[in-house]
N, C-alpha and C. Protein backbone atom coordinates (compact mmCIF):
# COMPACT_ATOMS: atom_id res chain seq x y z
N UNK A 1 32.28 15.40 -12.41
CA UNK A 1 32.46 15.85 -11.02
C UNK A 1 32.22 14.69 -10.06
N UNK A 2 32.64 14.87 -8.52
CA UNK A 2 32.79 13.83 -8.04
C UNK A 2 31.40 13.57 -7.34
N UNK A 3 31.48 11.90 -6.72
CA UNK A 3 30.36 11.45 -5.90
C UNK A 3 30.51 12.34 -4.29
N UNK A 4 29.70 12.61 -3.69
CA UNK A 4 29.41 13.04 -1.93
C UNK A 4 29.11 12.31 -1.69
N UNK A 5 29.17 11.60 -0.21
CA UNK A 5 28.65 10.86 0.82
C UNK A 5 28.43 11.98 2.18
N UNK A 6 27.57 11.77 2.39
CA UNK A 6 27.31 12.35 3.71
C UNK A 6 27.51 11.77 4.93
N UNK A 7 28.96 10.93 5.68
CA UNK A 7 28.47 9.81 6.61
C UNK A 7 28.21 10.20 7.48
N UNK A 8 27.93 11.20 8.16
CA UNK A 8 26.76 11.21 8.79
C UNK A 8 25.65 10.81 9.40
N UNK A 9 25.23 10.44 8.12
CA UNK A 9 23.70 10.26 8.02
C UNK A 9 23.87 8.87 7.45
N UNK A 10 24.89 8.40 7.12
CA UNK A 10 25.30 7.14 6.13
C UNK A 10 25.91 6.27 7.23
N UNK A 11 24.83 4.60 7.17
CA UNK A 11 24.72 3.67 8.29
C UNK A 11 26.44 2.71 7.48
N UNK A 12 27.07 2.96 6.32
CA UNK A 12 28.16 2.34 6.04
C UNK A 12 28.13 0.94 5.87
N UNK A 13 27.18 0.56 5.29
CA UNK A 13 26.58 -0.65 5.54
C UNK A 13 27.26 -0.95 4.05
N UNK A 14 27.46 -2.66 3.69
CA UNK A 14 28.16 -3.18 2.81
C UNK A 14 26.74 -3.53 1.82
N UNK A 15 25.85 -3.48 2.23
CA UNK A 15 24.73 -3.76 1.58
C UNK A 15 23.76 -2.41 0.97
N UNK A 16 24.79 -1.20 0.78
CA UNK A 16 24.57 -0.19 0.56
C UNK A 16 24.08 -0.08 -0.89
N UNK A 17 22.75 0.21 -0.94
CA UNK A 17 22.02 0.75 -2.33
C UNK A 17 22.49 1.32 -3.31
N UNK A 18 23.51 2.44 -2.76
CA UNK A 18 23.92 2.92 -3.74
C UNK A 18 25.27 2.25 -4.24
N UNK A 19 25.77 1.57 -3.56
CA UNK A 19 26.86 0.36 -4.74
C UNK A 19 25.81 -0.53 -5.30
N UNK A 20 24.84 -1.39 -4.87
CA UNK A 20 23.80 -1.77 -6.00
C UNK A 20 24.03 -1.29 -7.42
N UNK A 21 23.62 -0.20 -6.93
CA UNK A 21 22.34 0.36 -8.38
C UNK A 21 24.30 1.07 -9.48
N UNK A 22 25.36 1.27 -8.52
CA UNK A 22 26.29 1.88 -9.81
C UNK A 22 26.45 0.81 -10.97
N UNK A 23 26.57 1.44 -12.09
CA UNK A 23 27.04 0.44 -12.76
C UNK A 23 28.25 0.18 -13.11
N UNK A 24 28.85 1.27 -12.76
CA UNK A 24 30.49 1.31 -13.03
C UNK A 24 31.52 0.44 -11.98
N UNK A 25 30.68 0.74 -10.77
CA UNK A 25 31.82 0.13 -9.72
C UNK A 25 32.58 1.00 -9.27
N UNK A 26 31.97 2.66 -9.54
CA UNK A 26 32.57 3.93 -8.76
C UNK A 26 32.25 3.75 -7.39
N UNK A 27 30.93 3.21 -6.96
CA UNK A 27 30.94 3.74 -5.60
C UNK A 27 31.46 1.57 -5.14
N UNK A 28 32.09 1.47 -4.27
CA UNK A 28 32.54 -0.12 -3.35
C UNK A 28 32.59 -0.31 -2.45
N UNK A 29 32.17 -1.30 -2.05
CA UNK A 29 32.56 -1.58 -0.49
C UNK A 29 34.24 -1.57 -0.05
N UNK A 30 34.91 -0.95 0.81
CA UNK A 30 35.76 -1.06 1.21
C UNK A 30 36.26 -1.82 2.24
N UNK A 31 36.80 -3.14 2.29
CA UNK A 31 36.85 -4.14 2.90
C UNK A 31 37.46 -3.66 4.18
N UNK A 32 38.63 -3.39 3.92
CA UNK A 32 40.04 -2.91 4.75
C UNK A 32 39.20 -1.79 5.28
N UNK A 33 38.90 -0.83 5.22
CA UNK A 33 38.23 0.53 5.61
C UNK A 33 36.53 0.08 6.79
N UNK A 34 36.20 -1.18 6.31
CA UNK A 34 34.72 -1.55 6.61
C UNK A 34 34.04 -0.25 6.31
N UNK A 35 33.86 0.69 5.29
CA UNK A 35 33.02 1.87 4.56
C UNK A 35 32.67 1.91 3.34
N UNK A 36 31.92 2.65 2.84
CA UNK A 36 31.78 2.81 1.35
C UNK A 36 33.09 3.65 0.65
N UNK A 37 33.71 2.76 -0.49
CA UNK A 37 34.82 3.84 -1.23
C UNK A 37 33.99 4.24 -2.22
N UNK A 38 34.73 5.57 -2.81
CA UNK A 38 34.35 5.87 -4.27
C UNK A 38 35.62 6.20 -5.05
N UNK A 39 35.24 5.71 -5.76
CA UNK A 39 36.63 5.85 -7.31
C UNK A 39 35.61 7.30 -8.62
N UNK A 40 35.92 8.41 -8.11
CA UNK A 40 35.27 9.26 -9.24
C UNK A 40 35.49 8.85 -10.40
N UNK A 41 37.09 8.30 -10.75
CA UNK A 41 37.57 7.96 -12.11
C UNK A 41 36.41 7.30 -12.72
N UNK A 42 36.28 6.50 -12.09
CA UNK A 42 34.63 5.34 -12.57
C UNK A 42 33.21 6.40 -12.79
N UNK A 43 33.12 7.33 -12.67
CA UNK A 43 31.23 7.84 -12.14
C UNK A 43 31.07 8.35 -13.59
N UNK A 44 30.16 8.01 -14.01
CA UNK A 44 29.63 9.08 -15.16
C UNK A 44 28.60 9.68 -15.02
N UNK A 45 28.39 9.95 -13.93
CA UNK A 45 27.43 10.89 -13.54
C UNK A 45 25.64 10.36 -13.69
N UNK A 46 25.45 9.70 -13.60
CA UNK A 46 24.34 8.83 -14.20
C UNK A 46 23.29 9.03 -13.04
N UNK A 47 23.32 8.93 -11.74
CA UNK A 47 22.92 9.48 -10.24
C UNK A 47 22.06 8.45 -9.70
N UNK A 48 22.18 7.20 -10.69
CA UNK A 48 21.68 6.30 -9.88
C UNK A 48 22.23 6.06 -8.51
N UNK A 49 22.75 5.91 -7.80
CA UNK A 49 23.32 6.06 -6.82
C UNK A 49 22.42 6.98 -5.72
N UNK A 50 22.61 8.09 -6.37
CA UNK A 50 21.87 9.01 -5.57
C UNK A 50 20.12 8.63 -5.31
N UNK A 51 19.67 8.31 -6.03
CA UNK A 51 18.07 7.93 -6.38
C UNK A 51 18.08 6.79 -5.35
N UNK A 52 19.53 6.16 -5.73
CA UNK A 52 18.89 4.56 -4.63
C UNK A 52 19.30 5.00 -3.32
N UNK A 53 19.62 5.71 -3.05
CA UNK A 53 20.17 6.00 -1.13
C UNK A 53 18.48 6.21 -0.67
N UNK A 54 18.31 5.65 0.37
CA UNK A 54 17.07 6.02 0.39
C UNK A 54 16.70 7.44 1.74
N UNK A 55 18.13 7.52 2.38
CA UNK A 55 18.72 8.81 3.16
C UNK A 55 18.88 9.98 2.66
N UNK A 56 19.12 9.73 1.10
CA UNK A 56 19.77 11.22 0.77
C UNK A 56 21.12 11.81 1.24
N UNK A 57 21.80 10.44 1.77
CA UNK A 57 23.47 10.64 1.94
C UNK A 57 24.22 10.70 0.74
N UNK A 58 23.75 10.59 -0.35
CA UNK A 58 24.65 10.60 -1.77
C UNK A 58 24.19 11.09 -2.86
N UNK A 59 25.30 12.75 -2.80
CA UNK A 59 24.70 13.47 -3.59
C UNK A 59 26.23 13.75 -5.47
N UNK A 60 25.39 13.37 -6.33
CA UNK A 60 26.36 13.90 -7.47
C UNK A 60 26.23 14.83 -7.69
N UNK A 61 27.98 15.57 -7.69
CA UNK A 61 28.13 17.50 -8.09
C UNK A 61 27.70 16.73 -9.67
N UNK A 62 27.73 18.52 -10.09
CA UNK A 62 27.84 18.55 -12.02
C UNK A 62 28.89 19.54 -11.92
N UNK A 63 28.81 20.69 -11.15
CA UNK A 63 29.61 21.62 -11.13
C UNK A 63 30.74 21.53 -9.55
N UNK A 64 31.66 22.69 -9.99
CA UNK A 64 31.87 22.20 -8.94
C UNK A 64 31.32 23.74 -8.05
N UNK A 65 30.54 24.27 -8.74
CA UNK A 65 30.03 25.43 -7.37
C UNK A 65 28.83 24.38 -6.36
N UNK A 66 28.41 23.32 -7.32
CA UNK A 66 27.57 22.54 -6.83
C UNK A 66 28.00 21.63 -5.73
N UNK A 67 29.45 21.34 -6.10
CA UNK A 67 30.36 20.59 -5.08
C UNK A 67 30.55 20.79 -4.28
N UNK A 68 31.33 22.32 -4.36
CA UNK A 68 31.20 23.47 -2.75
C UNK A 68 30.02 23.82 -2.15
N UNK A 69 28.76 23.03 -2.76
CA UNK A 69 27.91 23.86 -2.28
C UNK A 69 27.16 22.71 -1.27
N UNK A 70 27.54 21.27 -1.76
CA UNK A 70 27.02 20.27 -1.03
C UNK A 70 28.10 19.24 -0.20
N UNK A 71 29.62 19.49 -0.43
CA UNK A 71 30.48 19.65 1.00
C UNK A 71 30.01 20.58 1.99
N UNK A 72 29.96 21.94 1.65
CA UNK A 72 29.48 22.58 2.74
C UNK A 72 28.24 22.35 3.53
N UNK A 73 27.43 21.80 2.78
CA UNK A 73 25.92 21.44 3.90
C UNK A 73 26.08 19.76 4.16
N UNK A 74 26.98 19.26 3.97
CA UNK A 74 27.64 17.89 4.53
C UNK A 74 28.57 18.39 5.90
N UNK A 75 29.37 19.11 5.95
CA UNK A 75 30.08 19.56 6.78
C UNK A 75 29.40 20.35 8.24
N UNK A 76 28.29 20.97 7.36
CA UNK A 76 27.25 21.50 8.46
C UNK A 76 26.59 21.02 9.07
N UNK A 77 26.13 19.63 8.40
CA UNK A 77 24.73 19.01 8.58
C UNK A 77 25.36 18.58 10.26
N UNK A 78 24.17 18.87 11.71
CA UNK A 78 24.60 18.52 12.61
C UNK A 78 23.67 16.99 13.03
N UNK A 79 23.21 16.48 11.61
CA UNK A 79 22.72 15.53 12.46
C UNK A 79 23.70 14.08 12.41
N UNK A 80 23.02 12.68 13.34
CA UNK A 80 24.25 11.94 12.42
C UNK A 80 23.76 10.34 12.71
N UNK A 81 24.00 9.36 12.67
CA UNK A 81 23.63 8.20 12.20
C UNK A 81 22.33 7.36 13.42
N UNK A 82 22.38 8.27 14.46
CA UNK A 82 20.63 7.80 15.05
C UNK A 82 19.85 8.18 14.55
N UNK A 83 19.69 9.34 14.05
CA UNK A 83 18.56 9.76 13.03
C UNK A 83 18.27 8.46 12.62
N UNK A 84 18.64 7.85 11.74
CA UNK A 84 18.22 6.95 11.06
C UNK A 84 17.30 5.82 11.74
N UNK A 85 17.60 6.03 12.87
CA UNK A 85 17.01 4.96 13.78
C UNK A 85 15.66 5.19 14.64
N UNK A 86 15.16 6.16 14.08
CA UNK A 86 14.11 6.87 14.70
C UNK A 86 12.74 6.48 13.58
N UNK A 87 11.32 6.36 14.62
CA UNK A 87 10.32 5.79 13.82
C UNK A 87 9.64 7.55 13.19
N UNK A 88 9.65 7.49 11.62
CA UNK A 88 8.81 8.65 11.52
C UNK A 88 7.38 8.36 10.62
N UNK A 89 6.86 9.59 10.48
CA UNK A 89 5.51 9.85 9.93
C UNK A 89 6.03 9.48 8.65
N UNK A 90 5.35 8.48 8.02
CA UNK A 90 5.60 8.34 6.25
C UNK A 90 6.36 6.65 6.56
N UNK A 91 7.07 6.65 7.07
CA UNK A 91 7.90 5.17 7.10
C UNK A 91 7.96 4.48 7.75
N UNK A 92 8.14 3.35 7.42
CA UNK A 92 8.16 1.61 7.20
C UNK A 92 8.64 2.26 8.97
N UNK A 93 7.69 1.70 9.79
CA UNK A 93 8.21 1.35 11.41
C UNK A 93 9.63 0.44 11.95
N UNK A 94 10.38 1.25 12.57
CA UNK A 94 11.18 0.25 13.07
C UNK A 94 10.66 -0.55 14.07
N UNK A 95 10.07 -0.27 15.26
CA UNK A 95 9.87 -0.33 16.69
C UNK A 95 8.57 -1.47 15.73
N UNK A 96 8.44 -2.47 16.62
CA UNK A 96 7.24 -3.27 15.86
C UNK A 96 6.06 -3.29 16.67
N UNK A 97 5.94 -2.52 17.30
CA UNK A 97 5.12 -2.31 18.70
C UNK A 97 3.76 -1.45 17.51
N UNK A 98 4.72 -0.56 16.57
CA UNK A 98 3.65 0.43 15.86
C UNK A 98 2.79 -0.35 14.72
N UNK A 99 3.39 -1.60 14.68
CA UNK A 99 2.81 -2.33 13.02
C UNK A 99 1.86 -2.87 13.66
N UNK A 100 0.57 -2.73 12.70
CA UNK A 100 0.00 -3.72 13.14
C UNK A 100 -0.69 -4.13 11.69
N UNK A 101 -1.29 -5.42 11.11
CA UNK A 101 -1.96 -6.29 9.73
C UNK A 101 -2.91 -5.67 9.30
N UNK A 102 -3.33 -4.98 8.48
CA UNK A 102 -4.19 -4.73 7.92
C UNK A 102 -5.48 -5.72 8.18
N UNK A 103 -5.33 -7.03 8.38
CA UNK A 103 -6.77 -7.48 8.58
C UNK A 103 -7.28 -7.38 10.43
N UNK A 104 -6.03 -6.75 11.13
CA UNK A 104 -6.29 -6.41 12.31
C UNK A 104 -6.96 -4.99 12.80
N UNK A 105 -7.62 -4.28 11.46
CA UNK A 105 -7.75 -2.98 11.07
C UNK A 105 -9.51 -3.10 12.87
N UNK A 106 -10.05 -4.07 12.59
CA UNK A 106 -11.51 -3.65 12.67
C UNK A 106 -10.98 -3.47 14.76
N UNK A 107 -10.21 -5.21 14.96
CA UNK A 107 -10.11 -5.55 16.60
C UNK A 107 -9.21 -4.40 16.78
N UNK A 108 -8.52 -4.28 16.36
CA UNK A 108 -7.79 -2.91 17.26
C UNK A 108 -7.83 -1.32 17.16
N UNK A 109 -8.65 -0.94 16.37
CA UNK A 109 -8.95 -0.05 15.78
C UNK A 109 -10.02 0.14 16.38
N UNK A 110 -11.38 0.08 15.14
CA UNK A 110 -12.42 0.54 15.09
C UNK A 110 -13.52 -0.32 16.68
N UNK A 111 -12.85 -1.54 17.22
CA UNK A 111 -13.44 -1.87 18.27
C UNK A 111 -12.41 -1.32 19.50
N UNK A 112 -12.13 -0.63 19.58
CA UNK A 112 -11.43 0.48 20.97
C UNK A 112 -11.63 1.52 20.89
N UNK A 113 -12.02 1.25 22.76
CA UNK A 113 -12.77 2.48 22.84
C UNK A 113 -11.65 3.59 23.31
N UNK A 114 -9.73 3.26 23.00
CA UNK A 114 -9.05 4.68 22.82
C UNK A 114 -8.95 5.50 21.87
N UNK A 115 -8.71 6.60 22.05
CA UNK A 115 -7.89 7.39 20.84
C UNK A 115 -7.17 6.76 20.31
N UNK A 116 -7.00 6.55 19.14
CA UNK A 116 -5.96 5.81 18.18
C UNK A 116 -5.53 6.93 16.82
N UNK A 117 -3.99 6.85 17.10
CA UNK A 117 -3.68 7.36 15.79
C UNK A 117 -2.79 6.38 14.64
N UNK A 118 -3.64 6.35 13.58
CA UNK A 118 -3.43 4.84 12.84
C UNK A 118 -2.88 6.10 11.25
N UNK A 119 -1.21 5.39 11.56
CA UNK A 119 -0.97 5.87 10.01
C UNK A 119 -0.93 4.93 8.74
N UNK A 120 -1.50 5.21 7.90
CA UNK A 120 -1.45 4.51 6.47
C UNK A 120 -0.70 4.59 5.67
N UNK A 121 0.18 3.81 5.19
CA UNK A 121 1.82 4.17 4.52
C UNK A 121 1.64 3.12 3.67
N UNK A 122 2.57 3.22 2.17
CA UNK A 122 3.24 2.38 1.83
C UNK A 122 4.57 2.42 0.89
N UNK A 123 5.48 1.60 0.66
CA UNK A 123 6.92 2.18 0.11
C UNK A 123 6.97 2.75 -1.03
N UNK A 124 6.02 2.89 -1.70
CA UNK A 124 6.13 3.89 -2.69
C UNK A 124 6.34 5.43 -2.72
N UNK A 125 5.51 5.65 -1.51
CA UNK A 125 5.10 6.57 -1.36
C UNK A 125 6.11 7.47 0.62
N UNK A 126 7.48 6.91 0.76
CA UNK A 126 8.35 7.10 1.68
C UNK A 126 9.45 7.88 0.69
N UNK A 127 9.96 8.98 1.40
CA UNK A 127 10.35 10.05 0.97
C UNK A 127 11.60 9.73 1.51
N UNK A 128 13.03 10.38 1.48
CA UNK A 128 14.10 10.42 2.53
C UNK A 128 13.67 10.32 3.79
N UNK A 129 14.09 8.70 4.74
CA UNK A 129 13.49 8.84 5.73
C UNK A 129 13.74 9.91 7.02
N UNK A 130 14.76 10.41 6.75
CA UNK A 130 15.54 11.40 7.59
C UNK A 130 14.59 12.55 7.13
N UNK A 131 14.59 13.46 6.17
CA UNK A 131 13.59 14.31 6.12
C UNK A 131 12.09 14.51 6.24
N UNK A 132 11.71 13.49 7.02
CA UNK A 132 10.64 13.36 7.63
C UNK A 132 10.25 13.49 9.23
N UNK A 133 9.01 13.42 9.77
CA UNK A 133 8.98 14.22 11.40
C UNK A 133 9.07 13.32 11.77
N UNK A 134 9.70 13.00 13.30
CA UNK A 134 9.62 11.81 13.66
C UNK A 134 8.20 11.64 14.76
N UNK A 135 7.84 10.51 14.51
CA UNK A 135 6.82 10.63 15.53
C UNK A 135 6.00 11.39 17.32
N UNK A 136 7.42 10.73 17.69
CA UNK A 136 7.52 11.38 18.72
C UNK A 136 7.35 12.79 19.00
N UNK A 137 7.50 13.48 18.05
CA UNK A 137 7.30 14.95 17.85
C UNK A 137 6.16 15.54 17.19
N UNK A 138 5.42 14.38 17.17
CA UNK A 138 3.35 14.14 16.64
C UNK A 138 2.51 14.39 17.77
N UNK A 139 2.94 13.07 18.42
CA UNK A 139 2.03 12.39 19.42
C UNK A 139 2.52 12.09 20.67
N UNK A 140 1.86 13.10 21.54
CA UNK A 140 2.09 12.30 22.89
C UNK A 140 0.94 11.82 23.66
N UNK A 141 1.14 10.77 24.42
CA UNK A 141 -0.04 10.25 24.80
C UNK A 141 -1.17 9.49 24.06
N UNK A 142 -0.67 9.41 23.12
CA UNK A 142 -2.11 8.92 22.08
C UNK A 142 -1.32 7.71 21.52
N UNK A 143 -2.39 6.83 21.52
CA UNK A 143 -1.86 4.80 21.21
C UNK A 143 -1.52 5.35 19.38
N UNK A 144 -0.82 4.90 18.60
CA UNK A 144 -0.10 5.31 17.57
C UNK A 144 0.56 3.54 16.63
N UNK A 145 -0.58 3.43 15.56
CA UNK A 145 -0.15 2.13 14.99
C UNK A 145 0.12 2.67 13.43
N UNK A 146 0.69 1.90 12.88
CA UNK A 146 1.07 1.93 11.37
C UNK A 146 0.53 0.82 10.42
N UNK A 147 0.05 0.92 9.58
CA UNK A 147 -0.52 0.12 8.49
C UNK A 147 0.23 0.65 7.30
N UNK A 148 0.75 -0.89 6.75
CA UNK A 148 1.35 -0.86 5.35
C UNK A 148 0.02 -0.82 4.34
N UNK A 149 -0.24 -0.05 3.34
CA UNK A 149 -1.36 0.15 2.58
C UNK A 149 -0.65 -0.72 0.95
N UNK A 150 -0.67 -1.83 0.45
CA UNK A 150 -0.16 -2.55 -1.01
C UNK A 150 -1.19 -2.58 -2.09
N UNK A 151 -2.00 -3.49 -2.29
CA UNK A 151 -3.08 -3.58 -3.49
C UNK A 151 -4.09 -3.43 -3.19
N UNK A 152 -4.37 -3.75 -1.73
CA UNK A 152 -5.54 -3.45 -1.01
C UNK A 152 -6.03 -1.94 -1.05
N UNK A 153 -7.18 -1.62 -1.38
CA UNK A 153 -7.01 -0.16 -1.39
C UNK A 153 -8.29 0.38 -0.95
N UNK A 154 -9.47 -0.75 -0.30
CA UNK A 154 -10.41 -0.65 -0.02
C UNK A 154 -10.89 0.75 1.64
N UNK A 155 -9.51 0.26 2.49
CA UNK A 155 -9.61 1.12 3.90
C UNK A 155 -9.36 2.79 3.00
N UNK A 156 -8.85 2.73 1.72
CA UNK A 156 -8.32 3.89 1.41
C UNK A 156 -10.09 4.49 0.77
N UNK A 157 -10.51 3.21 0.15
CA UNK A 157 -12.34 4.35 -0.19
C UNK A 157 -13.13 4.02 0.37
N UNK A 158 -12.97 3.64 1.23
CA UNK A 158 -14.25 3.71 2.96
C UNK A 158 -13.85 5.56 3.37
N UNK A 159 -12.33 5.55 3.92
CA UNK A 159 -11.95 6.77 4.50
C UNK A 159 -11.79 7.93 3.25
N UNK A 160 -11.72 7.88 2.02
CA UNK A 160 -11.71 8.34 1.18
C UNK A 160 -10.46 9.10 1.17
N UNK A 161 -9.62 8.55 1.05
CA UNK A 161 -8.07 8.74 1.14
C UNK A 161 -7.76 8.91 -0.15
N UNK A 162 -6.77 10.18 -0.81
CA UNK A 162 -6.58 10.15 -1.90
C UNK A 162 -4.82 10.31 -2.13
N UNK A 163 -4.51 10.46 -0.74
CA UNK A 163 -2.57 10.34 -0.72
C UNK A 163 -2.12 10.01 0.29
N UNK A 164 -1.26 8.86 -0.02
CA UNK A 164 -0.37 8.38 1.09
C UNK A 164 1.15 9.07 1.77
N UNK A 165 1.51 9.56 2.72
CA UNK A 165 0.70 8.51 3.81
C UNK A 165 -0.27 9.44 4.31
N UNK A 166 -1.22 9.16 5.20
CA UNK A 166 -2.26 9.82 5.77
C UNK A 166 -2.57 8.99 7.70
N UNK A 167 -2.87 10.00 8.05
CA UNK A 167 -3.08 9.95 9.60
C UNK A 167 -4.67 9.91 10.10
N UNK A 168 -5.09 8.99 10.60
CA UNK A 168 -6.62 8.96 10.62
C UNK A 168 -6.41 8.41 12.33
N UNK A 169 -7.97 9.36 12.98
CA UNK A 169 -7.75 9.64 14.21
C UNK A 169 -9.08 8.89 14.75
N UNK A 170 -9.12 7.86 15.77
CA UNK A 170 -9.99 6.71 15.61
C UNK A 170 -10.48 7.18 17.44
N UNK A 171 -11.72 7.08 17.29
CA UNK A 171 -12.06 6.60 19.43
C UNK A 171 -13.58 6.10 18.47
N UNK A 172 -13.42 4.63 20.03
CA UNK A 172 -15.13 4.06 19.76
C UNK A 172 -15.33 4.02 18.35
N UNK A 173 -14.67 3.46 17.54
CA UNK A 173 -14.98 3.28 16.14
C UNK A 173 -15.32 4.53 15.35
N UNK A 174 -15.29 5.39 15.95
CA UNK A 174 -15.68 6.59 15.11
C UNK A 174 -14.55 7.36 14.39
N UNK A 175 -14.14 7.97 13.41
CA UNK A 175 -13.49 8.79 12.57
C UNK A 175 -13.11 10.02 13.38
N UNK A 176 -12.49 10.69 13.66
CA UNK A 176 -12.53 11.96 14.43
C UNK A 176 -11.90 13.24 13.13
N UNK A 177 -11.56 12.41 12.31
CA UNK A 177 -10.35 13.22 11.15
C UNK A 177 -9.38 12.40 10.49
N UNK A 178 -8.47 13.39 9.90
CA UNK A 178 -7.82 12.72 8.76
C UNK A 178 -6.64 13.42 8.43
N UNK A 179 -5.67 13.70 8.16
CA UNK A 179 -4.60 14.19 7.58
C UNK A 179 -3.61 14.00 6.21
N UNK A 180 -3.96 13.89 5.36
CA UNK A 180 -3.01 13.70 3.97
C UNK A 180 -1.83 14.28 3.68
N UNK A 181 -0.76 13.07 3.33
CA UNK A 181 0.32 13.54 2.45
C UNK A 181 1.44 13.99 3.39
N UNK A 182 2.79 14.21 3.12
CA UNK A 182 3.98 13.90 3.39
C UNK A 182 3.77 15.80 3.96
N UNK A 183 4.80 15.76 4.88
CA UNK A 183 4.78 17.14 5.60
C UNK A 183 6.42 16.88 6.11
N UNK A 184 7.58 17.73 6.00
CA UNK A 184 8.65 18.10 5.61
C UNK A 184 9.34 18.80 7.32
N UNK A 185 10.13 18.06 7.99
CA UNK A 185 10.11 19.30 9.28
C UNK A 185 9.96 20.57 9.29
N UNK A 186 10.24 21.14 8.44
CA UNK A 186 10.06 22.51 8.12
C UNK A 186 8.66 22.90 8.70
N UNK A 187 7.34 21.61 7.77
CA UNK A 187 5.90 22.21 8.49
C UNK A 187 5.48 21.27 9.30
N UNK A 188 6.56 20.81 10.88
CA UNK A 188 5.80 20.15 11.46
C UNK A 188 4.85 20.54 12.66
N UNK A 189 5.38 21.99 12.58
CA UNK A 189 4.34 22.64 13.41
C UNK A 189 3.02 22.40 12.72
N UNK A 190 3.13 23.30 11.84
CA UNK A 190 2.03 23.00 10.96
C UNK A 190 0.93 21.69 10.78
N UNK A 191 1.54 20.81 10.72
CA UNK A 191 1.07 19.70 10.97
C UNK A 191 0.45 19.25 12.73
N UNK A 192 1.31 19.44 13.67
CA UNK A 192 0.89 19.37 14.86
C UNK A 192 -0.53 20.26 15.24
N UNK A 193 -0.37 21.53 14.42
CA UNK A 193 -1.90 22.03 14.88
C UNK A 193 -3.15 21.64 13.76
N UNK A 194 -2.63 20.84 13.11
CA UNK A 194 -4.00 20.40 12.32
C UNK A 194 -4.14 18.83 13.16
N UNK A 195 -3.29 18.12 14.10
CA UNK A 195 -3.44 16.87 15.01
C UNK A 195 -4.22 17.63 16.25
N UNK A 196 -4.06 18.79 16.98
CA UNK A 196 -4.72 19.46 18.25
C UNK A 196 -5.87 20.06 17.27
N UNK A 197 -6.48 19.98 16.46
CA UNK A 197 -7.80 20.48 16.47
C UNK A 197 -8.48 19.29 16.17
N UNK A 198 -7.97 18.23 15.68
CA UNK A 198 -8.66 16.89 15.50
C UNK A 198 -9.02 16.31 17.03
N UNK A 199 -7.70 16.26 17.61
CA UNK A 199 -8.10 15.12 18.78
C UNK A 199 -8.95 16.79 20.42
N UNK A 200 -8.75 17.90 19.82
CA UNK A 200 -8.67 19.21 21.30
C UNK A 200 -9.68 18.34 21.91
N UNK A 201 -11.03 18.02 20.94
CA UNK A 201 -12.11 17.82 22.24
C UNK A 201 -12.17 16.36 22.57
N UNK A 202 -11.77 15.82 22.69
CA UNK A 202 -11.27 14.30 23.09
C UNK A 202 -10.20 14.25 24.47
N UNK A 203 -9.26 14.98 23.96
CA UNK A 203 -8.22 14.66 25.17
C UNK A 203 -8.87 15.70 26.52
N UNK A 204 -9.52 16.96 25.98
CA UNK A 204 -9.82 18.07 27.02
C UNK A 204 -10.81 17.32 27.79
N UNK A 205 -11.67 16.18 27.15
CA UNK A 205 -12.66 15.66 28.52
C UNK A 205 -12.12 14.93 29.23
């Protein structure tokens, strides 16, 4: 059955992951087109492709009720290639305003005396970046930095962090809370009222 693309959600980029990782040379860059082609004749279904999108724009049918079933939520899907361009909870920051060095953890952090919401991430642990919340829909008003978490794993057993990514809520060096693990738009309410009972008595004074 054949390859899906969702472009959409698909930046069409020639440096596209999922021609990487085929081994056949089903999915190509299309010169003349400037897009991704696919040749089904080539796919054996193998889904590397799919694994390497790191969007979740490329999905392999097996069937084809599976086919009709993921044209149709391609066809539906109303979102479309800014998504991608948006900073969320779980991933690698675009905006570089949010990064800040891990050895910059103590001066900007734990010596300010703002609210700080400092997320701890690293690429292992980034999900489809599109199916994730985007920030902006976290935090308003509150200073908001990102830390890449790699071998270092020490900030992770001070705070006693046991899944990435996690949200830790900082004033005057003090801890205010903590949040673990990947949360899905579906629960970003959910998530927003476990951020208003961390920071309620902070922002209310």
């Amino acid at each position: 059955m054949p390859v899906l693309i969702n472009f959409k959600i698909c930046d069409k980029s020639k440096d596209c992951s999922g021609i990487e990782a085929c081994p056949t040379n089903a999915l190509y860059w299309d010169e003349e087109n400037k897009t991704i082609g696919i040749d089904n004749s080539k796919c054996i279904d193998c889904e590397k492709c799919e694994k390497a999108c790191p969007v979740g724009a490329i999905k392999v049918a097996k069937t084809e009720e599976e086919y009709n079933k993921i044209k149709k939520e391609n066809d539906d899907d109303p979102r479309g290639t800014s998504e991608l361009f948006v900073d969320r909870y779980g991933a690698e920051p675009i905006d570089p305003a949010y990064w800040i060095d891990l050895d910059k953890f103590n001066t900007q952090i734990l010596e300010s005396g703002e609210l700080i919401a400092v997320e701890l991430f690293n690429e292992s642990s980034i999900i489809c970046l599109i199916k994730t919340i985007p920030i902006k829909d976290l935090i308003k008003d509150i200073k908001y930095k990102k830390i890449e978490i790699r071998e270092d794993t020490q900030l992770l057993k001070k705070y006693e962090i046991a899944n990435l990514p996690a949200l830790l809520f900082f004033k005057n060096g003090k801890l205010l809370g903590k949040i673990e693990d990947h949360y899905t738009p579906e629960k970003k309410e959910e998530l927003k009222e476990k951020i208003d009972e961390i920071i309620v008595d902070v922002v209310t004074k």
